[in-house]
N, C-alpha and C. Protein backbone atom coordinates (compact mmCIF):
# COMPACT_ATOMS: atom_id res chain seq x y z
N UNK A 1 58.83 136.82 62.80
CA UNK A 1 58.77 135.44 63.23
C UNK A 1 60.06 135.10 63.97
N UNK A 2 60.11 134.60 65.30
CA UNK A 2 60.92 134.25 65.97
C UNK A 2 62.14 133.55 65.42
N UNK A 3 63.27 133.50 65.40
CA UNK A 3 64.38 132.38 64.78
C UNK A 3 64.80 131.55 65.48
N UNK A 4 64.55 130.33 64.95
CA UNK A 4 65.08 128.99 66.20
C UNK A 4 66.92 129.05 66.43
N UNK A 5 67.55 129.02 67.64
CA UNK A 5 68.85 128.97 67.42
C UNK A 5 69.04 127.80 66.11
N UNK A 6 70.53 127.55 66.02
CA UNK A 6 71.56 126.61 65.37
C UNK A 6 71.57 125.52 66.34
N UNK A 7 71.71 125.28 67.32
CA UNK A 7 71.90 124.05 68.03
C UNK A 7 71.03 124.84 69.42
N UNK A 8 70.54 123.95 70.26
CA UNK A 8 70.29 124.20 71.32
C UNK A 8 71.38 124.20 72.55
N UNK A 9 71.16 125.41 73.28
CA UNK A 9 72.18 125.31 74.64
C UNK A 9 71.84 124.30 75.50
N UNK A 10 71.10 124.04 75.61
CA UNK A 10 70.64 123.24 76.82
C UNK A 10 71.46 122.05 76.96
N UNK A 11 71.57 121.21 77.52
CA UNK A 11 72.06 119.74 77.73
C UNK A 11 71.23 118.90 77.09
N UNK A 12 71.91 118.09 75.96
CA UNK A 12 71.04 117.02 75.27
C UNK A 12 70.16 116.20 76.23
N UNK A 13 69.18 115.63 75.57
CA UNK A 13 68.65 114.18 76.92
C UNK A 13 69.82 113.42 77.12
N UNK A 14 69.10 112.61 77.85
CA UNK A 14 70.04 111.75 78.47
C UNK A 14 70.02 110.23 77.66
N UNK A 15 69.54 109.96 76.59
CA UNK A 15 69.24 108.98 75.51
C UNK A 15 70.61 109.91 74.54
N UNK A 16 70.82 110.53 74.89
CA UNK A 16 71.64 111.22 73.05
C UNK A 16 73.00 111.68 73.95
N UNK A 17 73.22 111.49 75.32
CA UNK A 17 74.64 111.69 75.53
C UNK A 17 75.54 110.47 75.03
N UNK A 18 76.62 110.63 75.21
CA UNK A 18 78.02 109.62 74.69
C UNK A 18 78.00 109.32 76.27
N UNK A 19 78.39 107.79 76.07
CA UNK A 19 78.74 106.91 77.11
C UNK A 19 80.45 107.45 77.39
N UNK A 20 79.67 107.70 78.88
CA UNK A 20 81.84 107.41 78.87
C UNK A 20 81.88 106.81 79.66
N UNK A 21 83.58 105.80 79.17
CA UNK A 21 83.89 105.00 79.86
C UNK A 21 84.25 105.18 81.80
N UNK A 22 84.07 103.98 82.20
CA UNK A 22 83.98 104.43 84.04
C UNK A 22 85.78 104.99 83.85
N UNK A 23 86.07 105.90 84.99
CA UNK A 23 87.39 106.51 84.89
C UNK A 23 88.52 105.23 85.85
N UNK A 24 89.39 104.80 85.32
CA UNK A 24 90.69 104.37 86.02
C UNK A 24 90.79 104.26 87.70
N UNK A 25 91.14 103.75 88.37
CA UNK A 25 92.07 104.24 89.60
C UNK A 25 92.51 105.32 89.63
N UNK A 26 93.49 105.24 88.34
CA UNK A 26 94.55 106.44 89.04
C UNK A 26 94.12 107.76 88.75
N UNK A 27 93.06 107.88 87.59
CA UNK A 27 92.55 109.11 87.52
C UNK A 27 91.45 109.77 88.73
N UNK A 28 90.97 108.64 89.63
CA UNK A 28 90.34 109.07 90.70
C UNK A 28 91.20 109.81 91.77
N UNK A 29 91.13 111.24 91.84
CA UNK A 29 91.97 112.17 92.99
C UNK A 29 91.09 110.99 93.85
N UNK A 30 91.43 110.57 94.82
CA UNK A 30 91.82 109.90 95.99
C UNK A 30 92.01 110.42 97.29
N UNK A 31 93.86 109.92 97.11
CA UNK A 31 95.00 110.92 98.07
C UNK A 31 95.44 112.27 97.58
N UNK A 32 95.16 112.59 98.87
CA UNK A 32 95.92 114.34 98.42
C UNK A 32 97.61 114.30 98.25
N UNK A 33 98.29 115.32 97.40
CA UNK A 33 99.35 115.31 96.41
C UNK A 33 100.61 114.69 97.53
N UNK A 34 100.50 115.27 98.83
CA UNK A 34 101.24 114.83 100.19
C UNK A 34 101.08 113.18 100.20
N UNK A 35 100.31 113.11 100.15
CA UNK A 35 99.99 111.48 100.47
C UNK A 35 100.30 110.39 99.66
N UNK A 36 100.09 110.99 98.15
CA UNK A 36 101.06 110.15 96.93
C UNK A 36 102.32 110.69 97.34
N UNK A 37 102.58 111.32 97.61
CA UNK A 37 103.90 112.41 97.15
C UNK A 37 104.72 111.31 98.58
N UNK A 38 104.51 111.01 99.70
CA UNK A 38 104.87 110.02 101.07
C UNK A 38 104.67 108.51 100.46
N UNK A 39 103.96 108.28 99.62
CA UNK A 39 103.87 106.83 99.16
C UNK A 39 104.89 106.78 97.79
N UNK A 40 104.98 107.11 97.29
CA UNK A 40 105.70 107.53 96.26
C UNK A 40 107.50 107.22 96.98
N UNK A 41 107.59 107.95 97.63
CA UNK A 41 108.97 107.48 98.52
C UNK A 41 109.38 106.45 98.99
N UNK A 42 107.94 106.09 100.32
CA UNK A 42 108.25 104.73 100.63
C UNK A 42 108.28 103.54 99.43
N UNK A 43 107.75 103.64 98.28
CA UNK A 43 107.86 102.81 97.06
C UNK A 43 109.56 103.11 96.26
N UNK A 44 110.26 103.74 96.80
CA UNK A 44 111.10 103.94 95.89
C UNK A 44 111.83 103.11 96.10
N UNK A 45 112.39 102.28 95.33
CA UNK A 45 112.96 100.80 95.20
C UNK A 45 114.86 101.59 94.64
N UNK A 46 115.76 101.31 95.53
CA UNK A 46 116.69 101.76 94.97
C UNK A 46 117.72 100.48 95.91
N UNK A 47 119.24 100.55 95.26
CA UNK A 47 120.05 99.60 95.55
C UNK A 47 120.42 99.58 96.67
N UNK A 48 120.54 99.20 97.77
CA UNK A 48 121.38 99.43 99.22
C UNK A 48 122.05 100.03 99.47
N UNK A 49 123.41 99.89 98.59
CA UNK A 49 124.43 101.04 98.61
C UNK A 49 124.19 102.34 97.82
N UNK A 50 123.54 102.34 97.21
CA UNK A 50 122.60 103.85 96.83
C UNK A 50 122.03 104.53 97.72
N UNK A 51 120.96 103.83 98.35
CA UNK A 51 120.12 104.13 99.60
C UNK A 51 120.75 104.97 100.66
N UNK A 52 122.26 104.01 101.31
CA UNK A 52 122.19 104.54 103.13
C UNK A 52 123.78 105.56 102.01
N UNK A 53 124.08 105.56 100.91
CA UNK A 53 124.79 106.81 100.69
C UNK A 53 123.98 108.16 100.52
N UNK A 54 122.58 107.94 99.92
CA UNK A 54 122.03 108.94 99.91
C UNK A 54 121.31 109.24 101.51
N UNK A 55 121.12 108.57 102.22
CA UNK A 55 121.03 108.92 103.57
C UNK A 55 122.30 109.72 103.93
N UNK A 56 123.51 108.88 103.77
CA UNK A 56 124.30 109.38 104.67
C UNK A 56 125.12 110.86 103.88
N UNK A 57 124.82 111.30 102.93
CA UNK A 57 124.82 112.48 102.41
C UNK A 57 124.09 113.47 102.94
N UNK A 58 122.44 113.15 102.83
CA UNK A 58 122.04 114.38 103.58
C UNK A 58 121.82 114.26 105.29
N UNK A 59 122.53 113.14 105.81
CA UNK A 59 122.93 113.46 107.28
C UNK A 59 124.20 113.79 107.01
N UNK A 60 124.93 114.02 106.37
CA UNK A 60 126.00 115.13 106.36
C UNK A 60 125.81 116.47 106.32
N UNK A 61 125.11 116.99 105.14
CA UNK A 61 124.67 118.13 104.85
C UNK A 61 124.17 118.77 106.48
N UNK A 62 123.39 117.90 106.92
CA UNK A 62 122.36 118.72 107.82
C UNK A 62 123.81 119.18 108.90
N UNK A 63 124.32 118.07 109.46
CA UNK A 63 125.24 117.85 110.13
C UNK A 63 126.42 119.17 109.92
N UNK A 64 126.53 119.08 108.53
CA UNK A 64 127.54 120.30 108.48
C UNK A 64 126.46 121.76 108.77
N UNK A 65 125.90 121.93 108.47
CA UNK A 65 124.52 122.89 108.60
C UNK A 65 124.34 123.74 110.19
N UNK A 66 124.56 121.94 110.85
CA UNK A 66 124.43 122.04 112.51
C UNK A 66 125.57 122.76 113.15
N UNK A 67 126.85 122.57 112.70
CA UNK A 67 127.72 122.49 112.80
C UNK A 67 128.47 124.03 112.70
N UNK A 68 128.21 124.76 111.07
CA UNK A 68 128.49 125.62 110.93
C UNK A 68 127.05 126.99 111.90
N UNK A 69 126.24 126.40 111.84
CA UNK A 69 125.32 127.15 113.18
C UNK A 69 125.80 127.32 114.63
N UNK A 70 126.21 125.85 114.82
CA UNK A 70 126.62 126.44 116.23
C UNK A 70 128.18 126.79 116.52
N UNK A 71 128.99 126.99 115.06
CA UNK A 71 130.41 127.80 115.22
C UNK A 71 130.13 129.12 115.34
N UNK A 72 128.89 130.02 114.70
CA UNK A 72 128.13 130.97 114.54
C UNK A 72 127.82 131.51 115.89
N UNK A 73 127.20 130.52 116.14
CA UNK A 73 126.46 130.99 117.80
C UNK A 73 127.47 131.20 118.57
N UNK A 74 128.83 130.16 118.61
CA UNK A 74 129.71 130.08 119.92
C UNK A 74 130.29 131.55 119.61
N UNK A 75 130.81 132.06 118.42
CA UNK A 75 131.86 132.94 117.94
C UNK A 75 130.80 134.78 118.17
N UNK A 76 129.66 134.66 118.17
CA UNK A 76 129.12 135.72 118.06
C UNK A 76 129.44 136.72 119.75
């Protein structure tokens, strides 16, 4: 005589699933990770003099960057 499984595989009806709740905003992927990741920045709320020092840091960096490249180039 055949043996009935323990539970059935199948997918319950649709009367005997659990309600789930509708999902959030933010759990809806949306924007791709670039696109939060660019909004995310322009939202970044920081002090003035925080701001154009951290600007003017990495226009230094690059600047020295530029700088030590083209002592490189002239000297080669």
């Amino acid at each position: 005589m055949p043996q009935e499984p323990a539970f059935s595989l199948a997918t319950p009806p649709l009367r005997q699933r659990p309600h789930w709740p509708p999902r959030a905003s933010w759990q809806v992927a949306r924007a791709s990770p670039l696109r939060r990741l660019w909004l995310a920045l322009l939202n970044l709320r920081l002090h003035p003099l925080l701001r154009e020092g951290m600007v003017g840091g990495i226009i230094g960096i690059l600047a020295g960057w530029v700088i030590a490249w083209a002592a490189l180039w002239l000297t080669a």
